[in-house]
N, C-alpha and C. Protein backbone atom coordinates (compact mmCIF):
# COMPACT_ATOMS: atom_id res chain seq x y z
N UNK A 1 96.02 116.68 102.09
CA UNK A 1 95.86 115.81 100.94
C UNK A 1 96.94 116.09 99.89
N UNK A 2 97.65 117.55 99.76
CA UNK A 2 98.08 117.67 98.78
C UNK A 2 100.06 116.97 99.02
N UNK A 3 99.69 116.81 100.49
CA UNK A 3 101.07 116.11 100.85
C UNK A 3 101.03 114.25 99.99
N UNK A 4 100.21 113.91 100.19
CA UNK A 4 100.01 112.48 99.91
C UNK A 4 99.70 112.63 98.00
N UNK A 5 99.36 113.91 97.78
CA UNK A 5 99.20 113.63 96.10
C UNK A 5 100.89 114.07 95.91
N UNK A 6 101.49 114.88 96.27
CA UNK A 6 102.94 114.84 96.03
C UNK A 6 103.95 113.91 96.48
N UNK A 7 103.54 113.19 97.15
CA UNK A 7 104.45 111.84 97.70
C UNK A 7 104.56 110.75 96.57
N UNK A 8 103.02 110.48 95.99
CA UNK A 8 102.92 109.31 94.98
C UNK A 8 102.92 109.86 93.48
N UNK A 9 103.30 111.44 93.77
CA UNK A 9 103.06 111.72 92.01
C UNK A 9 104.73 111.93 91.17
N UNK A 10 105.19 111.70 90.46
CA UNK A 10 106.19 112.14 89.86
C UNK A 10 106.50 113.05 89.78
N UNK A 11 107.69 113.85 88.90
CA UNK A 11 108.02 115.02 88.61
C UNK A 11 106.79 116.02 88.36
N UNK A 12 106.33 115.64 87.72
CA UNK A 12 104.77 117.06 87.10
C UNK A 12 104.52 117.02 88.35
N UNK A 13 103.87 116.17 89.38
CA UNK A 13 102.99 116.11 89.99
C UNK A 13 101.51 115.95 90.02
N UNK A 14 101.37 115.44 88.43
CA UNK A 14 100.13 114.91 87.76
C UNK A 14 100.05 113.44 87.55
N UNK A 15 101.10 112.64 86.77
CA UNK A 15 101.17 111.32 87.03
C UNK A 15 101.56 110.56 88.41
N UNK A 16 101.17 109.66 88.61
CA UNK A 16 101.39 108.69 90.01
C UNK A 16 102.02 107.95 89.22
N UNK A 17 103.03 107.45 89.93
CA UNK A 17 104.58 106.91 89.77
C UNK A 17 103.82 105.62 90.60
N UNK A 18 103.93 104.29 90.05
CA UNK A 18 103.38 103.02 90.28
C UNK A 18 104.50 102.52 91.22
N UNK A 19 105.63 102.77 91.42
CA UNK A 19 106.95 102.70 92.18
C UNK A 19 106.85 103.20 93.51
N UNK A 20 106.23 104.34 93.42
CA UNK A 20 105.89 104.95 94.68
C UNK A 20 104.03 104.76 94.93
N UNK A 21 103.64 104.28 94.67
CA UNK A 21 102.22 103.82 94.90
C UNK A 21 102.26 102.66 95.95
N UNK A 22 102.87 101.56 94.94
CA UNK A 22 103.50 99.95 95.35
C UNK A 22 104.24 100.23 97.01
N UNK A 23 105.79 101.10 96.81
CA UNK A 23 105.68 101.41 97.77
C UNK A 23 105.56 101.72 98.73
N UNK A 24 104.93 102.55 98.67
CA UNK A 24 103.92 103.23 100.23
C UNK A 24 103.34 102.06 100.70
N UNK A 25 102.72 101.70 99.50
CA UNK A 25 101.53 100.33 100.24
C UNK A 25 101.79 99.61 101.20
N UNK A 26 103.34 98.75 100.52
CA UNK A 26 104.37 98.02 100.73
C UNK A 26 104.77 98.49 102.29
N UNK A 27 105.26 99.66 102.11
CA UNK A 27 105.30 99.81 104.09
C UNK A 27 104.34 99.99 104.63
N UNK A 28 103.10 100.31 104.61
CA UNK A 28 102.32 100.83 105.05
C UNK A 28 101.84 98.72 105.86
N UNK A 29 101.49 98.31 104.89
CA UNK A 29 100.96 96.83 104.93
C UNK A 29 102.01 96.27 105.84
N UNK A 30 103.44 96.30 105.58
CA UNK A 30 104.33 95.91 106.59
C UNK A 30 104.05 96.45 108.30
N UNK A 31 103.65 97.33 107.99
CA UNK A 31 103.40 98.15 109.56
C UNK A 31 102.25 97.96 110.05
N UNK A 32 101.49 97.58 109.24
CA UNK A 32 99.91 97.15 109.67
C UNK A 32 100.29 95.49 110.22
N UNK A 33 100.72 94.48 109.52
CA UNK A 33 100.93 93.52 110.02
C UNK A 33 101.50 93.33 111.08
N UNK A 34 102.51 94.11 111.36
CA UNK A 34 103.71 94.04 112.31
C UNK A 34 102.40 94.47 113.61
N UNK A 35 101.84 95.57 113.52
CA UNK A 35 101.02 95.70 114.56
C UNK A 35 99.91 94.80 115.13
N UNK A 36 99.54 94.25 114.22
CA UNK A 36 98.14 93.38 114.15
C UNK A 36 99.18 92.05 114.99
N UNK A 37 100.36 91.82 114.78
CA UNK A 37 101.13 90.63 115.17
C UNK A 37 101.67 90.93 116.69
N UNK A 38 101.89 92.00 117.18
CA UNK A 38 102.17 92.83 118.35
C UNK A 38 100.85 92.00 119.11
N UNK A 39 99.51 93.10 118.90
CA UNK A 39 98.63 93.08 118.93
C UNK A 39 98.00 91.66 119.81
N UNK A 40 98.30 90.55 118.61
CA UNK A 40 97.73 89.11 118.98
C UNK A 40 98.63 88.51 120.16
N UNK A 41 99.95 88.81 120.20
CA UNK A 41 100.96 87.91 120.75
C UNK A 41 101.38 88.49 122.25
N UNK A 42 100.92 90.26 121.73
CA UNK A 42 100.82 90.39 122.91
C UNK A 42 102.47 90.75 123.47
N UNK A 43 103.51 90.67 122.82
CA UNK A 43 105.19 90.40 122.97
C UNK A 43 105.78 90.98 122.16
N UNK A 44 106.83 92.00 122.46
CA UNK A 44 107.89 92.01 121.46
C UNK A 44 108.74 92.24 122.15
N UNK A 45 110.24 91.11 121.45
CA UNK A 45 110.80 91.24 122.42
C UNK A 45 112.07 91.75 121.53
N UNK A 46 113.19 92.36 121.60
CA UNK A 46 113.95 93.14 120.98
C UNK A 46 114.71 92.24 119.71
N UNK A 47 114.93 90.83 119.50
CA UNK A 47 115.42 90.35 118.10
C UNK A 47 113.83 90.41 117.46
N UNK A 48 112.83 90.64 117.78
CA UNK A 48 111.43 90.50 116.70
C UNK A 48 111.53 92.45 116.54
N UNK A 49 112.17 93.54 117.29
CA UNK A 49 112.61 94.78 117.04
C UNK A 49 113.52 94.69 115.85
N UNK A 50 114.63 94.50 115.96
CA UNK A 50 115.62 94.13 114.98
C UNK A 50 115.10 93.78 113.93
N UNK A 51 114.79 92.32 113.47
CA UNK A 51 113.38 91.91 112.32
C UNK A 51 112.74 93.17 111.95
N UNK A 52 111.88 93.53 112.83
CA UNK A 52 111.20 94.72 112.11
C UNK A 52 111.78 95.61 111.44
N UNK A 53 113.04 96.14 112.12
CA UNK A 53 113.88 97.42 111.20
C UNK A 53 114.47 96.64 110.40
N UNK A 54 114.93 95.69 110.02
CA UNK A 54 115.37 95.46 109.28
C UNK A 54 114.33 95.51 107.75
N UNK A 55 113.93 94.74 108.48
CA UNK A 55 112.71 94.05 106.90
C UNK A 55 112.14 95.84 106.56
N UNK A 56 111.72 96.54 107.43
CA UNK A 56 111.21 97.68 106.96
C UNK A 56 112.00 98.67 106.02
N UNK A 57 113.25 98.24 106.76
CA UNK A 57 114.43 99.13 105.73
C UNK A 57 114.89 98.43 104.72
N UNK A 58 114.53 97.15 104.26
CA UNK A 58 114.57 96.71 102.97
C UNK A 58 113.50 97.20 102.21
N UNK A 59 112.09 97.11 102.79
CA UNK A 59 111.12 97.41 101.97
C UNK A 59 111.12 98.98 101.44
N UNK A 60 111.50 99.71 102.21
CA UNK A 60 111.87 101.33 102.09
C UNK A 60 113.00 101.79 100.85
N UNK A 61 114.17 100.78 100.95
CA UNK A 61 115.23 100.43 100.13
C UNK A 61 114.88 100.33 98.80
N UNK A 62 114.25 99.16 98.84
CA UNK A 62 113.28 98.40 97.52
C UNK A 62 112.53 99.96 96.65
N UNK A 63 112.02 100.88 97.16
CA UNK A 63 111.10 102.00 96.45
C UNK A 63 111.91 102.89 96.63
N UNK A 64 112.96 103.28 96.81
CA UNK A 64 113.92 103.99 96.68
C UNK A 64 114.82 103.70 95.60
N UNK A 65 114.95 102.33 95.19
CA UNK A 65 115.67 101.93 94.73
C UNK A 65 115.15 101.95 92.80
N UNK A 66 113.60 101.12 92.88
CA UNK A 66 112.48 101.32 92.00
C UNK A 66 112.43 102.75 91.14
N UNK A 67 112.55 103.78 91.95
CA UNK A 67 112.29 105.18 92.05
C UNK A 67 113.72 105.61 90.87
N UNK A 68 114.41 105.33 91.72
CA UNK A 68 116.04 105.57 90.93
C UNK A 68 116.29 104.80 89.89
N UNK A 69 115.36 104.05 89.70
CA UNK A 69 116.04 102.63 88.21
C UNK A 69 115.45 103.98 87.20
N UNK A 70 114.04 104.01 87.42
CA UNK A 70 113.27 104.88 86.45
C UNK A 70 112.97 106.21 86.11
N UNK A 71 113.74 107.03 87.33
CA UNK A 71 113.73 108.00 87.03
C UNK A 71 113.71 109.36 85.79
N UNK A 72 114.95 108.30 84.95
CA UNK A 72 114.92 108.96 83.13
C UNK A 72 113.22 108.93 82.72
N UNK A 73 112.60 108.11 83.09
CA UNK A 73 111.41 107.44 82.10
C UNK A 73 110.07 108.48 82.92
N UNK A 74 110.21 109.42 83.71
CA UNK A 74 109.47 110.15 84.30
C UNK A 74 109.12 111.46 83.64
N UNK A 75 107.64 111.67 82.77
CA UNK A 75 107.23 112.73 82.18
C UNK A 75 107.95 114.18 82.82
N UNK A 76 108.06 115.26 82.19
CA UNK A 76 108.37 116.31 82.35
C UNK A 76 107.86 117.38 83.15
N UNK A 77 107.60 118.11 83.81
CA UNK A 77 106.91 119.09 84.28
C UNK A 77 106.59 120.05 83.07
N UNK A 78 105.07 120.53 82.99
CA UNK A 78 104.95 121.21 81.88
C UNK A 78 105.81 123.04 82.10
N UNK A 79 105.74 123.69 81.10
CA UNK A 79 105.91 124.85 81.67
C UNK A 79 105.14 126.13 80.62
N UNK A 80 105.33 127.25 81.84
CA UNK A 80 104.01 128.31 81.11
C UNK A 80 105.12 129.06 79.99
N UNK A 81 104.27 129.96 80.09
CA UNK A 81 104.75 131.30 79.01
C UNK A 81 105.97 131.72 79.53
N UNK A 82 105.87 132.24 81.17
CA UNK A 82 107.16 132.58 81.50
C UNK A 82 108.24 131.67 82.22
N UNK A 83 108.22 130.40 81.69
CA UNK A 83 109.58 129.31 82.07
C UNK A 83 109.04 128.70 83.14
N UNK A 84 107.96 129.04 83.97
CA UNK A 84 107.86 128.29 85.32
C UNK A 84 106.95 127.62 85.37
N UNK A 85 107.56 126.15 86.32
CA UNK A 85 106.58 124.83 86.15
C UNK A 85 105.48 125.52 86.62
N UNK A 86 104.19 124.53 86.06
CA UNK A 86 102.86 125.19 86.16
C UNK A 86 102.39 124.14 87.70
């Protein structure tokens, strides 16, 4: 669990970054469809392969990209007594 709270949380690792929430979703839903479409049709034939990497590596692009616009605007990691993030 603590992999998936550090994937969607920002720098602290206390706020969730709506960039990386969206996201995840965003591929996650792409890959669910893509399967569910497999699934029905029963076919894939290597230009509906292609399609898939493609569109997936835009959507991957897209929250990478999200991630990097806003990065400045991402709370701080707090820190203790002796300098190190808590």
């Amino acid at each position: 669990m603590k992999f998936f709270n550090d994937m969607l949380t920002g720098k602290d690792n206390l706020t969730y970054d709506a960039a990386r929430v969206v996201g995840v979703l965003g591929a996650f839903a792409y890959i669910v469809f893509w399967c569910v479409q497999v699934a029905f049709a029963r076919h894939f034939a290597p230009p509906e392969a292609d399609a898939y990497g493609k569109g997936l590596s835009m959507v991957l692009l897209a929250m990478a990209g999200a991630c990097t616009i806003k990065r400045s605007t991402e709370p701080e990691p707090s820190r203790g007594r002796d300098g190190q993030a808590k």
